[in-house]
Protein backbone atom coordinates (compact mmCIF):
# COMPACT_ATOMS: atom_id res chain seq x y z
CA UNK A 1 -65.62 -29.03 -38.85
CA UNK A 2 -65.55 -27.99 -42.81
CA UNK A 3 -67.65 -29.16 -44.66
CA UNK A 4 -67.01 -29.42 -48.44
CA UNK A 5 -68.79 -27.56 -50.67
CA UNK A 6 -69.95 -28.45 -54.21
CA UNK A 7 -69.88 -27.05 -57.38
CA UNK A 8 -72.87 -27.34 -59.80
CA UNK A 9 -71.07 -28.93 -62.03
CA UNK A 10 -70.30 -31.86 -59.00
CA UNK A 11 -74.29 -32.11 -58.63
CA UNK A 12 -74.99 -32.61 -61.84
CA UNK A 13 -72.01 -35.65 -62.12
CA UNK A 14 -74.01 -36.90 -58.83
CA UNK A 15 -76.89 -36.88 -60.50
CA UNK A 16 -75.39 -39.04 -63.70
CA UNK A 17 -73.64 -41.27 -61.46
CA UNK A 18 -77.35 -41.66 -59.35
CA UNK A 19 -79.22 -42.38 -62.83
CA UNK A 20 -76.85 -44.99 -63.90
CA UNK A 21 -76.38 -46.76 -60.60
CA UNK A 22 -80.24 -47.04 -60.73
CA UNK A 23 -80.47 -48.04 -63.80
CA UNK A 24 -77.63 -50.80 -63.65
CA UNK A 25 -77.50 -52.13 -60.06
CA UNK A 26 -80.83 -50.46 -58.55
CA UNK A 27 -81.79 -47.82 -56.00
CA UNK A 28 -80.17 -49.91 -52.62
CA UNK A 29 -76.79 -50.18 -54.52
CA UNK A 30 -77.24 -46.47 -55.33
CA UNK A 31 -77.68 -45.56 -51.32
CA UNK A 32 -74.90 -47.52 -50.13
CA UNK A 33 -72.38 -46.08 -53.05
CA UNK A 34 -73.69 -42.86 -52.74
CA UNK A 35 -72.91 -43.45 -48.66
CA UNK A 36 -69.25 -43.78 -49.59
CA UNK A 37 -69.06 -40.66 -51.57
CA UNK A 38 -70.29 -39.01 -48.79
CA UNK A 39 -67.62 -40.26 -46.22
CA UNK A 40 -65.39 -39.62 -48.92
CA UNK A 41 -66.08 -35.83 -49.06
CA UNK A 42 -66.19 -35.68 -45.29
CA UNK A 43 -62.84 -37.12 -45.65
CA UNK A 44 -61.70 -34.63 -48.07
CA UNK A 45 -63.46 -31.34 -45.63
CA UNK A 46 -61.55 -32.90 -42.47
CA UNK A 47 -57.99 -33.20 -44.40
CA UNK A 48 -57.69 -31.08 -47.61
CA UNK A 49 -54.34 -31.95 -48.13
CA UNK A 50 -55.69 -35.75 -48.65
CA UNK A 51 -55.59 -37.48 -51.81
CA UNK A 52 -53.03 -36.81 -54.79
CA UNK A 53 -51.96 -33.44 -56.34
CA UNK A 54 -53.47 -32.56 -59.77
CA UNK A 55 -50.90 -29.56 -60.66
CA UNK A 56 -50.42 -30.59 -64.04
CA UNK A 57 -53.69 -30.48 -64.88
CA UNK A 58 -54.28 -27.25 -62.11
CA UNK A 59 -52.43 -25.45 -59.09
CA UNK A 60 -53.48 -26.59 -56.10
CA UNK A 61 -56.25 -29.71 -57.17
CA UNK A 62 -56.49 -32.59 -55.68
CA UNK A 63 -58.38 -35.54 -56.29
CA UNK A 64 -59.15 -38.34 -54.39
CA UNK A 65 -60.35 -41.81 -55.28
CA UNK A 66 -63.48 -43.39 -54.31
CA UNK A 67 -64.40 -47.31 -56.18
CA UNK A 68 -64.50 -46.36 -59.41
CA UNK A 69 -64.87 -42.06 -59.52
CA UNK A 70 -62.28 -39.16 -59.25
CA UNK A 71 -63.06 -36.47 -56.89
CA UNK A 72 -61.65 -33.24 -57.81
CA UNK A 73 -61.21 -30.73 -55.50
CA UNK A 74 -59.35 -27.78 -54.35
CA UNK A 75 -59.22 -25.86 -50.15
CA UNK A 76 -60.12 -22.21 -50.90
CA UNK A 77 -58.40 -20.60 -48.35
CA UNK A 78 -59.75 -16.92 -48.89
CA UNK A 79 -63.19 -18.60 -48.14
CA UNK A 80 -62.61 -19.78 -44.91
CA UNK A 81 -60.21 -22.42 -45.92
CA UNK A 82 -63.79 -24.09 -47.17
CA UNK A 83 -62.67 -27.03 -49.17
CA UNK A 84 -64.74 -26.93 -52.71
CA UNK A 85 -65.48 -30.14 -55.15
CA UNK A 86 -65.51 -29.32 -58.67
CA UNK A 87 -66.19 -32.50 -60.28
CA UNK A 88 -67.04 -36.51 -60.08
CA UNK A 89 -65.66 -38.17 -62.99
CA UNK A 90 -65.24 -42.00 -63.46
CA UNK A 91 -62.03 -42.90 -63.75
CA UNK A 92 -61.95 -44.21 -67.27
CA UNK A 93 -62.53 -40.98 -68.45
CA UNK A 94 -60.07 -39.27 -70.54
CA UNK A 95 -58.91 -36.95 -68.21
CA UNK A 96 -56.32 -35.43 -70.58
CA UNK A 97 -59.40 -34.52 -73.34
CA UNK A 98 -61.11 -32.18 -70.26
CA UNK A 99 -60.47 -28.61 -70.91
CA UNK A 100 -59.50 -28.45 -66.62
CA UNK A 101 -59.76 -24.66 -66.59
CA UNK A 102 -62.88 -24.60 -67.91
CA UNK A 103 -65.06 -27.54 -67.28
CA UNK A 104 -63.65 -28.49 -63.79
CA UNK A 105 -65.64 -25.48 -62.63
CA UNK A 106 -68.49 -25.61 -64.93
């Protein structure tokens, strides 16, 4: 099976999402959210075409929804058909103020 791949940009969101879990609801609440987002990306590696098309914003992203965070990502098919996150963004964000071409892959 694929496994999906992420960006450093992706880490570092995990790593913002991990600090403020912590911080809010402590370190067990962390570990079982951060349980989902796994299942979520193994989702995402075993079905790329899972999720909702992001074309407006770029062509061929996807994003799929886990509790409260956006998962952006996009199948690279001239890598194996590897399936790559780019970013973990909360939902409330303004997605329409995020320069796509440039910070998705940041």
């Amino acid at each position: 099976m694929t496994r999906a791949k992420l960006t450093g940009a992706a880490r570092r969101n995990l790593v913002q999402i991990r600090q403020f879990t912590v911080d809010r609801w402590g370190r067990e609440q962390w570990l079982r959210y951060f349980a989902g987002l796994s299942e979520a990306f193994e989702q995402i590696a075993a079905d790329p075409d899972c999720g909702r098309p992001r074309d407006m914003l770029r062509n061929g992203l996807r994003s799929l929804t886990y509790e409260t965070h956006l998962i952006f990502f996009r199948p690279v098919r001239h890598a194996g058909g590897a399936v790559i996150i780019l970013r973990i963004l909360h939902q409330r964000q303004n997605l329409a103020a995020l320069k796509f071409f440039q910070e998705l892959e940041a």
